[in-house]
N, C-alpha and C. Protein backbone atom coordinates (compact mmCIF):
# COMPACT_ATOMS: atom_id res chain seq x y z
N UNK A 1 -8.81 77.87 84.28
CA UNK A 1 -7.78 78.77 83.87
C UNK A 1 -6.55 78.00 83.36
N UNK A 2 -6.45 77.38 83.80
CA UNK A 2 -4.67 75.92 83.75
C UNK A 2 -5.10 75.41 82.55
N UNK A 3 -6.54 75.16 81.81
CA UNK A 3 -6.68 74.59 80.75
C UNK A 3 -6.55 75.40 79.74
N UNK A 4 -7.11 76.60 79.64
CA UNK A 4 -7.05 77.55 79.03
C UNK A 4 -5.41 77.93 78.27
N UNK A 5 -4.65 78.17 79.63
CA UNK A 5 -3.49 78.60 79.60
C UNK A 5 -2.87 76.64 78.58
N UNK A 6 -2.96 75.99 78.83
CA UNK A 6 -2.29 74.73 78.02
C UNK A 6 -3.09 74.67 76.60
N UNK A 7 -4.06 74.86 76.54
CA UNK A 7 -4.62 74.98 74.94
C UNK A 7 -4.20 76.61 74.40
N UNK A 8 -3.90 77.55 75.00
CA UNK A 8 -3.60 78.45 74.37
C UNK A 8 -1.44 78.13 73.88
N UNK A 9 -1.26 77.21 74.82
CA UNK A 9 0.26 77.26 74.63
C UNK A 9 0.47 75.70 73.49
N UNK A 10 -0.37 74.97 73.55
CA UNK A 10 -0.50 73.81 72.64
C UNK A 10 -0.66 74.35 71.29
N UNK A 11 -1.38 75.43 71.31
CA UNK A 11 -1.75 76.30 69.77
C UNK A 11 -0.68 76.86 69.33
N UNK A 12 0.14 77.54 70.34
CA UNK A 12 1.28 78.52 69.85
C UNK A 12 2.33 77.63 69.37
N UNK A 13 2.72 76.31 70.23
CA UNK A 13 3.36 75.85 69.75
C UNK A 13 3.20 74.50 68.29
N UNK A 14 2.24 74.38 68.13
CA UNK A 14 1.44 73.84 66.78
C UNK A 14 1.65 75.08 65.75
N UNK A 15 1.50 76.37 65.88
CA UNK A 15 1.51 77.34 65.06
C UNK A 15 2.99 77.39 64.68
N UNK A 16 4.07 77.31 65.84
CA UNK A 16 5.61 77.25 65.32
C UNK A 16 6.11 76.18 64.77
N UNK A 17 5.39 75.14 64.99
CA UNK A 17 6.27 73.59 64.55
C UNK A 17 6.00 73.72 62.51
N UNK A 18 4.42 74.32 62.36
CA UNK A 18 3.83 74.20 61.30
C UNK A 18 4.51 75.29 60.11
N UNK A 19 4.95 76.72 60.68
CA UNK A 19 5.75 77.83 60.89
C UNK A 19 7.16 77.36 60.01
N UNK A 20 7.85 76.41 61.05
CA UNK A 20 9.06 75.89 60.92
C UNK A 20 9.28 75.18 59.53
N UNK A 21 8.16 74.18 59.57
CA UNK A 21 7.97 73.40 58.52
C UNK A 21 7.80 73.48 56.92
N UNK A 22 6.54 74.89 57.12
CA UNK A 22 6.79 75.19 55.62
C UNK A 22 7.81 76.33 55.45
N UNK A 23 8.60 76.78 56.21
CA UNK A 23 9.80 77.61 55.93
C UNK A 23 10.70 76.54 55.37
N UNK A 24 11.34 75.51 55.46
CA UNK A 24 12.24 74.32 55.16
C UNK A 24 11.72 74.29 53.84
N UNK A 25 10.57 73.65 53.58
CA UNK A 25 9.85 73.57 52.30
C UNK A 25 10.04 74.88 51.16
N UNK A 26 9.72 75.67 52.09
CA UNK A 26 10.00 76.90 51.08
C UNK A 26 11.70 76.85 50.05
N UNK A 27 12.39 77.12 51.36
CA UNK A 27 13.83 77.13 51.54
C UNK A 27 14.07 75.84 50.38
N UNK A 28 13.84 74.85 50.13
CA UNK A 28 14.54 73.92 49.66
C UNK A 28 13.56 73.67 47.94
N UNK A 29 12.62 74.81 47.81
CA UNK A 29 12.39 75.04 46.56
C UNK A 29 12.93 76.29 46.05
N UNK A 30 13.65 76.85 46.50
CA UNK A 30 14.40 78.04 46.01
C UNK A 30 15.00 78.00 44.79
N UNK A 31 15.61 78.34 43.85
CA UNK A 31 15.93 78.12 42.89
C UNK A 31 17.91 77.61 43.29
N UNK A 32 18.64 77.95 43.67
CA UNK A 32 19.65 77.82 44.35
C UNK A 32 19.64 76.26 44.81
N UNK A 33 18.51 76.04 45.70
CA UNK A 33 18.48 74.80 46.04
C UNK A 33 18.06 73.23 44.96
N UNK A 34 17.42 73.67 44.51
CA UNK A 34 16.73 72.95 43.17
C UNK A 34 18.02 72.80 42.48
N UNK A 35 18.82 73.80 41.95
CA UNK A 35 20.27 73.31 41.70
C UNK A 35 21.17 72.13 42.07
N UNK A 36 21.06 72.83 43.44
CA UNK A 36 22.10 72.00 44.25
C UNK A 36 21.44 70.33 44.32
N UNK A 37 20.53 70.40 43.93
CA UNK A 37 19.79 69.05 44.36
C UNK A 37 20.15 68.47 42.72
N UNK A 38 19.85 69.16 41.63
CA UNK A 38 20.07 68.68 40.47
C UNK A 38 21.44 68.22 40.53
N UNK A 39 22.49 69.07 41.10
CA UNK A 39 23.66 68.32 40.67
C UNK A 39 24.22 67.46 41.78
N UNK A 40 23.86 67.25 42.72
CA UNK A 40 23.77 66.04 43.48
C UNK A 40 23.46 64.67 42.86
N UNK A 41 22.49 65.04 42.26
CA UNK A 41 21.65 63.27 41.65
C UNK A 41 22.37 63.47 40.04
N UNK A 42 22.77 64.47 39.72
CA UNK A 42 23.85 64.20 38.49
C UNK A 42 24.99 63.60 39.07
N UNK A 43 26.10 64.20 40.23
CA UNK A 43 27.13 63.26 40.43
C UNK A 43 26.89 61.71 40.95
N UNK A 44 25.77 61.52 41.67
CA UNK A 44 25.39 60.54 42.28
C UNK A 44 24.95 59.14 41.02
N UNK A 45 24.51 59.90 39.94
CA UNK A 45 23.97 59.17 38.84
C UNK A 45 25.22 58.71 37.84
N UNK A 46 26.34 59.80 38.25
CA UNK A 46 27.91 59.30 37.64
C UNK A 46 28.81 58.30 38.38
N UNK A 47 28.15 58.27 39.40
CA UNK A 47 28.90 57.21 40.15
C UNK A 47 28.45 55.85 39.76
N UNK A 48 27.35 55.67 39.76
CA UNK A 48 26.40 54.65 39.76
C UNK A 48 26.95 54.37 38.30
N UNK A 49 27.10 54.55 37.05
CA UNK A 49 27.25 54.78 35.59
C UNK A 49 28.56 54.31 35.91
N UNK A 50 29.47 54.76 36.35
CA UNK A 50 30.92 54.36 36.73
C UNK A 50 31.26 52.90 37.41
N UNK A 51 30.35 52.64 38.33
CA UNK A 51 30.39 51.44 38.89
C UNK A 51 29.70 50.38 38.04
N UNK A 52 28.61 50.75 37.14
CA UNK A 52 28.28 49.80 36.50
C UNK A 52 29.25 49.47 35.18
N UNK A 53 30.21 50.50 34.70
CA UNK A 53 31.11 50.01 33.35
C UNK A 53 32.18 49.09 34.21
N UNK A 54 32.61 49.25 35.43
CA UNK A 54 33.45 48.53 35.74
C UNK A 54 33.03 47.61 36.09
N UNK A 55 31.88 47.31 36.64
CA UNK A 55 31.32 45.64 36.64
C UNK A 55 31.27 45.33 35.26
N UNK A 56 30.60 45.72 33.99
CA UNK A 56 30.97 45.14 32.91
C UNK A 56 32.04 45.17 32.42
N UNK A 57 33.43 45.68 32.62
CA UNK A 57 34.82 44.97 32.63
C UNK A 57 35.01 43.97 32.72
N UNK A 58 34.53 44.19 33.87
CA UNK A 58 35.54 42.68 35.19
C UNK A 58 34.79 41.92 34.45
N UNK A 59 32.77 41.77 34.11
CA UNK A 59 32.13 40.59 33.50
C UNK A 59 32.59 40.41 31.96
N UNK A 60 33.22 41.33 31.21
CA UNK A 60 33.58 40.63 30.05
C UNK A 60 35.14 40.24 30.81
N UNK A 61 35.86 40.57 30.94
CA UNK A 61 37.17 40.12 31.15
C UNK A 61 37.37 38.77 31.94
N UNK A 62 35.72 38.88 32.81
CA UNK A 62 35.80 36.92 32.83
C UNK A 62 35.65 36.18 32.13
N UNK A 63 34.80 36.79 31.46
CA UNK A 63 34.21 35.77 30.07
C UNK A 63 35.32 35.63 29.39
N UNK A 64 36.64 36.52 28.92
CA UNK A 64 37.40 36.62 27.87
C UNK A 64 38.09 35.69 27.98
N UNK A 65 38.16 35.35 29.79
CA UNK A 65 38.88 34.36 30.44
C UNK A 65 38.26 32.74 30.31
N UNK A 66 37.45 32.39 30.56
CA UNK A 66 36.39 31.51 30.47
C UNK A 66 36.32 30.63 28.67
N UNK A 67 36.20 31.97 27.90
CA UNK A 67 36.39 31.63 26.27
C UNK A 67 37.63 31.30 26.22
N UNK A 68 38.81 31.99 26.28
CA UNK A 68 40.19 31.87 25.94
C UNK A 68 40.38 30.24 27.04
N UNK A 69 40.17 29.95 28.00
CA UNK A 69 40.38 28.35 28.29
C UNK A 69 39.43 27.28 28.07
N UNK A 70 38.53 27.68 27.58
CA UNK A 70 37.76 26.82 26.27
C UNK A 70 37.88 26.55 25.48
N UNK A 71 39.23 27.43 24.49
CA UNK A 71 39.47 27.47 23.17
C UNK A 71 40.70 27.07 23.34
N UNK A 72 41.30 26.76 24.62
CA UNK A 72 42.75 26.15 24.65
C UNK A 72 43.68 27.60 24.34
N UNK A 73 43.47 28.92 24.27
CA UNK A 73 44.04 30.03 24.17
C UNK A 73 44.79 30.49 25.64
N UNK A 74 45.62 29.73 26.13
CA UNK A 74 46.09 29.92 27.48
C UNK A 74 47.44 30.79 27.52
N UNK A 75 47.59 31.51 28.34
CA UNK A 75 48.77 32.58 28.23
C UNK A 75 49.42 31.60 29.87
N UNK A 76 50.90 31.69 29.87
CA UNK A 76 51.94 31.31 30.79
C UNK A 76 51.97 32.40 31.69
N UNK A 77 51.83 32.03 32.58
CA UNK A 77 52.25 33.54 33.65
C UNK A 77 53.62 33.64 33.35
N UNK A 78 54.36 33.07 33.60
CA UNK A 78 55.93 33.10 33.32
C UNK A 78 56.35 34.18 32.12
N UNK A 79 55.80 33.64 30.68
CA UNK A 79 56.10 34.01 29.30
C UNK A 79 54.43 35.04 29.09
N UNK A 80 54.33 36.30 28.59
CA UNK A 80 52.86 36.63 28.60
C UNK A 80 52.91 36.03 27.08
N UNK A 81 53.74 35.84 26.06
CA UNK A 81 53.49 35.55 24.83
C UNK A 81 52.08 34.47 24.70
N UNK A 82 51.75 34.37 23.86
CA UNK A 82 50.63 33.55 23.39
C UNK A 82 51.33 31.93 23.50
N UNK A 83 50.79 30.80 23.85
CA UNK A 83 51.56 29.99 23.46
C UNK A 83 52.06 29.05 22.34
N UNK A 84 52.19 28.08 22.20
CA UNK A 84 52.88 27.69 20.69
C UNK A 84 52.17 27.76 19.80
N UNK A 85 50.90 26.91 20.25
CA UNK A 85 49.80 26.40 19.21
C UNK A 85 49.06 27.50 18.29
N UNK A 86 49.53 28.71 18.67
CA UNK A 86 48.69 29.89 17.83
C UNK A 86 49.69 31.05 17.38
N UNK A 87 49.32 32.28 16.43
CA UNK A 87 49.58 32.69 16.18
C UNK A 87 49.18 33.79 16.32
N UNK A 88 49.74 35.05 16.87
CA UNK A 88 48.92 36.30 17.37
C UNK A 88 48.68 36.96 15.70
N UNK A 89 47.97 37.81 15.52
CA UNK A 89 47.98 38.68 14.03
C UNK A 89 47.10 39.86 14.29
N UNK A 90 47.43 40.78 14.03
CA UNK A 90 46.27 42.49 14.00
C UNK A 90 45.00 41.75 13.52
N UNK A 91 44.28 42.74 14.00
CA UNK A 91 42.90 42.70 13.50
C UNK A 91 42.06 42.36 14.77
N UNK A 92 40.60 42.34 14.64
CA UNK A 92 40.05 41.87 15.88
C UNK A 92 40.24 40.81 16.59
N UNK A 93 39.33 40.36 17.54
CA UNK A 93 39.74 39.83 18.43
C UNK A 93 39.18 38.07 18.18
N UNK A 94 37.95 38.15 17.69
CA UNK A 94 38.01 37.24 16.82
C UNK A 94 38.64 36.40 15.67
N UNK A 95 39.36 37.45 15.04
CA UNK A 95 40.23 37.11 13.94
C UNK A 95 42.16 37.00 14.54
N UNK A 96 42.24 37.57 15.75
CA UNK A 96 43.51 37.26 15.86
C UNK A 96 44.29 36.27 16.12
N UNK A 97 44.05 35.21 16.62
CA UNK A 97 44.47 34.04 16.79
C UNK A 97 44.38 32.73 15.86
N UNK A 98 45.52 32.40 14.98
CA UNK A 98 45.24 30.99 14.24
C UNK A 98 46.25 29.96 14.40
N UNK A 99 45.49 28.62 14.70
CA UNK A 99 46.51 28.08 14.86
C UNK A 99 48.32 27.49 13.90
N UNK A 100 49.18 27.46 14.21
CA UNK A 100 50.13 27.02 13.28
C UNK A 100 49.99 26.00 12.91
N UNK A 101 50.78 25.85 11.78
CA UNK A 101 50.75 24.94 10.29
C UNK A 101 51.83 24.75 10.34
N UNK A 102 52.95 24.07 11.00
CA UNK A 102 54.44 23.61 10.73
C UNK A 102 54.58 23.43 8.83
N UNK A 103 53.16 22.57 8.25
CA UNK A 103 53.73 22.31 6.81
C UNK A 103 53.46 23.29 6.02
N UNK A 104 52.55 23.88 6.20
CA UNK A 104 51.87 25.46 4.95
C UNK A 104 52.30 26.72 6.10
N UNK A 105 52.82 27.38 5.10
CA UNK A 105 53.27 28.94 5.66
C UNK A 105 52.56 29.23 4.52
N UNK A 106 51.85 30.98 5.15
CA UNK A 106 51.39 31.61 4.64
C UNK A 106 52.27 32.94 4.95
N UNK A 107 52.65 33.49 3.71
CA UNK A 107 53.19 34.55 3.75
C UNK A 107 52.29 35.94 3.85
N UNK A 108 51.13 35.79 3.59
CA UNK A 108 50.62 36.83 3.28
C UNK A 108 49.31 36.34 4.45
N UNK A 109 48.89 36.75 5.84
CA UNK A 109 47.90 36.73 6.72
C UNK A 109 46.47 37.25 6.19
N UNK A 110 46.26 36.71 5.65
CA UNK A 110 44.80 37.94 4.89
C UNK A 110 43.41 36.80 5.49
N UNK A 111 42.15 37.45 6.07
CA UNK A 111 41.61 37.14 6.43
C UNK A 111 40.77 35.96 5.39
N UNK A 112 40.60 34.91 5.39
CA UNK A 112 39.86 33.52 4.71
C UNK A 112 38.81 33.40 5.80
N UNK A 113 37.92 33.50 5.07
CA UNK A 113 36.73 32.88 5.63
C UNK A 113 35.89 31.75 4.69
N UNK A 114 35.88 30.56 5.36
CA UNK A 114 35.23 29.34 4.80
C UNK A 114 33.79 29.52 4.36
N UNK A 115 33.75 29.32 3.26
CA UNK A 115 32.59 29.04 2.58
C UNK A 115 32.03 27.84 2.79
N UNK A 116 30.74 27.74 3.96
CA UNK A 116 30.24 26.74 4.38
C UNK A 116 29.07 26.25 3.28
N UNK A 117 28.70 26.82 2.80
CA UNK A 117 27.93 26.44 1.48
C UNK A 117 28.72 25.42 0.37
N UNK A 118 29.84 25.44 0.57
CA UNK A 118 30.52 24.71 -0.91
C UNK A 118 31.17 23.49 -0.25
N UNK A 119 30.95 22.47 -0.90
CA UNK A 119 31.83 21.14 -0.66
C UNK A 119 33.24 21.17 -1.31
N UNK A 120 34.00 20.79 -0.56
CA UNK A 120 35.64 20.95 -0.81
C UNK A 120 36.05 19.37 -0.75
């Protein structure tokens, strides 16, 4: 009888755990929920997107750092101006910096690019 009575209560409670289980399942394919889950892994996927542009900041802005004291392009903490040896000018970032010419002034900054093909 004692066995009876524990396999009949082992069943009932196997029948509720199983009960329980696909109710959750149900519940969390609802349409409501499927939402809420979509825009979870949308903000979660903006974070991630966010943290990765600011690591590529900081990694170009080392590099910018790294190039600019390679190229002798050093800024003074003191003065932020550029220092003597160059000349700031619009345009990109490549093209903005040339060094000065105490003997040739150029009045007119216009971009020259050397013709490596021709002997001078």
């Amino acid at each position: 009888m004692f066995r009876r009575a524990f396999w009949f209560t082992a069943g009932a409670a196997a029948g509720v755990w199983a009960t329980t289980k696909v109710n959750r399942q149900l519940k969390k394919l609802t349409p409501e929920s499927l939402a809420a889950q979509a825009a979870d892994k949308a903000v979660e996927a903006g974070h991630r997107l966010k943290d990765f542009a600011l690591d590529v900041k900081a990694g170009m802005s080392q590099r910018e750092d790294e190039l600019n004291d390679a190229l002798g392009l050093h800024q003074d903490a003191d003065n932020p101006a550029l220092t003597d040896n160059v000349t700031a000018l619009p345009g990109p970032r490549r093209l903005r910096a040339i060094p000065n010419d105490k003997t040739t002034h150029r009045s007119n900054h216009s971009r020259v690019t050397p013709n490596r093909n021709e002997d001078h």
